[in-house]
Protein backbone atom coordinates (compact mmCIF):
# COMPACT_ATOMS: atom_id res chain seq x y z
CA UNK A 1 1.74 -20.57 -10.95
CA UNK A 2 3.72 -18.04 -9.27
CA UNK A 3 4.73 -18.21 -6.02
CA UNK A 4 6.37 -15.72 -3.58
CA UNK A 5 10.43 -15.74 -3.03
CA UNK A 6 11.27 -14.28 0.61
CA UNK A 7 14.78 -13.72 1.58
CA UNK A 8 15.27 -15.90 5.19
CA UNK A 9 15.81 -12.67 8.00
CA UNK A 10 15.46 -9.39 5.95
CA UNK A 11 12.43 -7.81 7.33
CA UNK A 12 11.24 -4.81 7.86
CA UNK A 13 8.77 -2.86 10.38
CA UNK A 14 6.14 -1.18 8.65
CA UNK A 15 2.36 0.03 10.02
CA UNK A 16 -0.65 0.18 7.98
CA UNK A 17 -3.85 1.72 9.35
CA UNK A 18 -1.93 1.85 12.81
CA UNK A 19 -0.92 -2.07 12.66
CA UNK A 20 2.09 -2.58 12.65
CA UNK A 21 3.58 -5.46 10.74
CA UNK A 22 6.77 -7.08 10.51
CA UNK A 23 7.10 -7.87 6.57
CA UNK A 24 9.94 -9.67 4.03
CA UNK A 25 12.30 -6.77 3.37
CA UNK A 26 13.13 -5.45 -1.06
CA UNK A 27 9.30 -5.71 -2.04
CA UNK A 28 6.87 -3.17 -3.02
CA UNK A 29 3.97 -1.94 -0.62
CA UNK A 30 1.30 -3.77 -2.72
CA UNK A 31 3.32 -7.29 -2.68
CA UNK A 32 3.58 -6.76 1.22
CA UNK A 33 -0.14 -5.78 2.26
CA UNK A 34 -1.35 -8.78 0.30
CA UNK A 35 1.17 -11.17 1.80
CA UNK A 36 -0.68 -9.87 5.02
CA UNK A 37 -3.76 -11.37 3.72
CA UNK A 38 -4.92 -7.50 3.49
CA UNK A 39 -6.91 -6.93 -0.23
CA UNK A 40 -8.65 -3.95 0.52
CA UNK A 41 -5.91 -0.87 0.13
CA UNK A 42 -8.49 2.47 -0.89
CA UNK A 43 -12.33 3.29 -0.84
CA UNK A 44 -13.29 4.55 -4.58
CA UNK A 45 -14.51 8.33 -5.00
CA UNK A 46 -17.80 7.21 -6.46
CA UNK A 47 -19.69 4.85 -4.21
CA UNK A 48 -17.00 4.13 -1.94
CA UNK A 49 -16.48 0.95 -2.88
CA UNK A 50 -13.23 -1.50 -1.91
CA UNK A 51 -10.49 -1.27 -4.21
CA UNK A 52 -7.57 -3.58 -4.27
CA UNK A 53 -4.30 -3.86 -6.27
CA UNK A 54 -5.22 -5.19 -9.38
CA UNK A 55 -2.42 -4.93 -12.21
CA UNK A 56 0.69 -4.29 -9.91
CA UNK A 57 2.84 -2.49 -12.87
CA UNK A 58 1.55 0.97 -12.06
CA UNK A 59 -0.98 1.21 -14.69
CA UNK A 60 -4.58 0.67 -13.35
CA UNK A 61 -3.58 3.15 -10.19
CA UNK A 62 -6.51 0.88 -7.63
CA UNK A 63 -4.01 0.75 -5.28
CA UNK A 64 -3.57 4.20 -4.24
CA UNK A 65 -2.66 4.97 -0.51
CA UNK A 66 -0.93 7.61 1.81
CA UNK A 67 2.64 6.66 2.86
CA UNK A 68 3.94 9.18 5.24
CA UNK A 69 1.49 11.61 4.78
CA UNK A 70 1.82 11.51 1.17
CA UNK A 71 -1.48 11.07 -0.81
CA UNK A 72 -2.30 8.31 -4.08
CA UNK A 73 1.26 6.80 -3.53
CA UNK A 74 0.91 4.04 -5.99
CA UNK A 75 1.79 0.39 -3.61
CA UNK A 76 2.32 -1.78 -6.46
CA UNK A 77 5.24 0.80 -7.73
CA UNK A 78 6.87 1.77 -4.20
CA UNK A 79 9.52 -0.18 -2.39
CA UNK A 80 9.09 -1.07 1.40
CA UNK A 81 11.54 0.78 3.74
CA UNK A 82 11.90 0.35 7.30
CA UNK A 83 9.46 2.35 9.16
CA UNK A 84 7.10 3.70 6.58
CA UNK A 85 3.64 4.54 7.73
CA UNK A 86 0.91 3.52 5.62
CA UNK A 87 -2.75 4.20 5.77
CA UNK A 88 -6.04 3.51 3.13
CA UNK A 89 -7.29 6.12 1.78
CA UNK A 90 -11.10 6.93 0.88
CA UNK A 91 -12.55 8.93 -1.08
CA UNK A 92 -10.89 11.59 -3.07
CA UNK A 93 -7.72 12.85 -2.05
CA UNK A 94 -7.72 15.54 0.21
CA UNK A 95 -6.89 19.37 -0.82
CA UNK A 96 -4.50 21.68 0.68
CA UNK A 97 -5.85 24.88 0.29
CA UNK A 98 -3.44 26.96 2.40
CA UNK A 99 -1.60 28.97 -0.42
């Protein structure tokens, strides 16, 4: 039913969990990851159980992760840029507490 337009040579280089990955270029972090075959973006607070992007318009908020050291980025509603650093998280999202 739907199927996944690429654009032939615009790629970029992104990591995830310290992998890096060379991925179609003008999609969102959510579309990428699963065209990687990877489901599994965040562990939940209660239970730690898998999570995995699951509406992709920025409602449902399962696919939280950190890009570039920023906490509960939301994949299905950012757009891949070269070089972006992206890691699961699990858990709750961690505090600063420095004032």
């Amino acid at each position: 039913m739907f199927r996944r337009i690429d654009r032939a040579g615009e790629t970029v280089t992104i990591t995830f969990d310290g992998i890096p990955m060379c991925v179609a270029a003008e999609q969102t972090v959510a579309a990428a990851l699963l065209g990687q075959g990877i489901a599994t973006l965040r562990s939940s607070v209660v239970g730690n159980r898998p999570r995995a992007p699951y509406c992709l318009m920025g409602v449902c908020f399962e696919c939280l992760v950190t890009i570039d050291g920023i906490q509960n980025r939301q994949a299905c509603m950012t757009v891949l840029r070269d070089g972006m650093a992206i890691s699961s998280q699990s858990g709750a999202r961690a505090l600063d507490e420095g004032c």
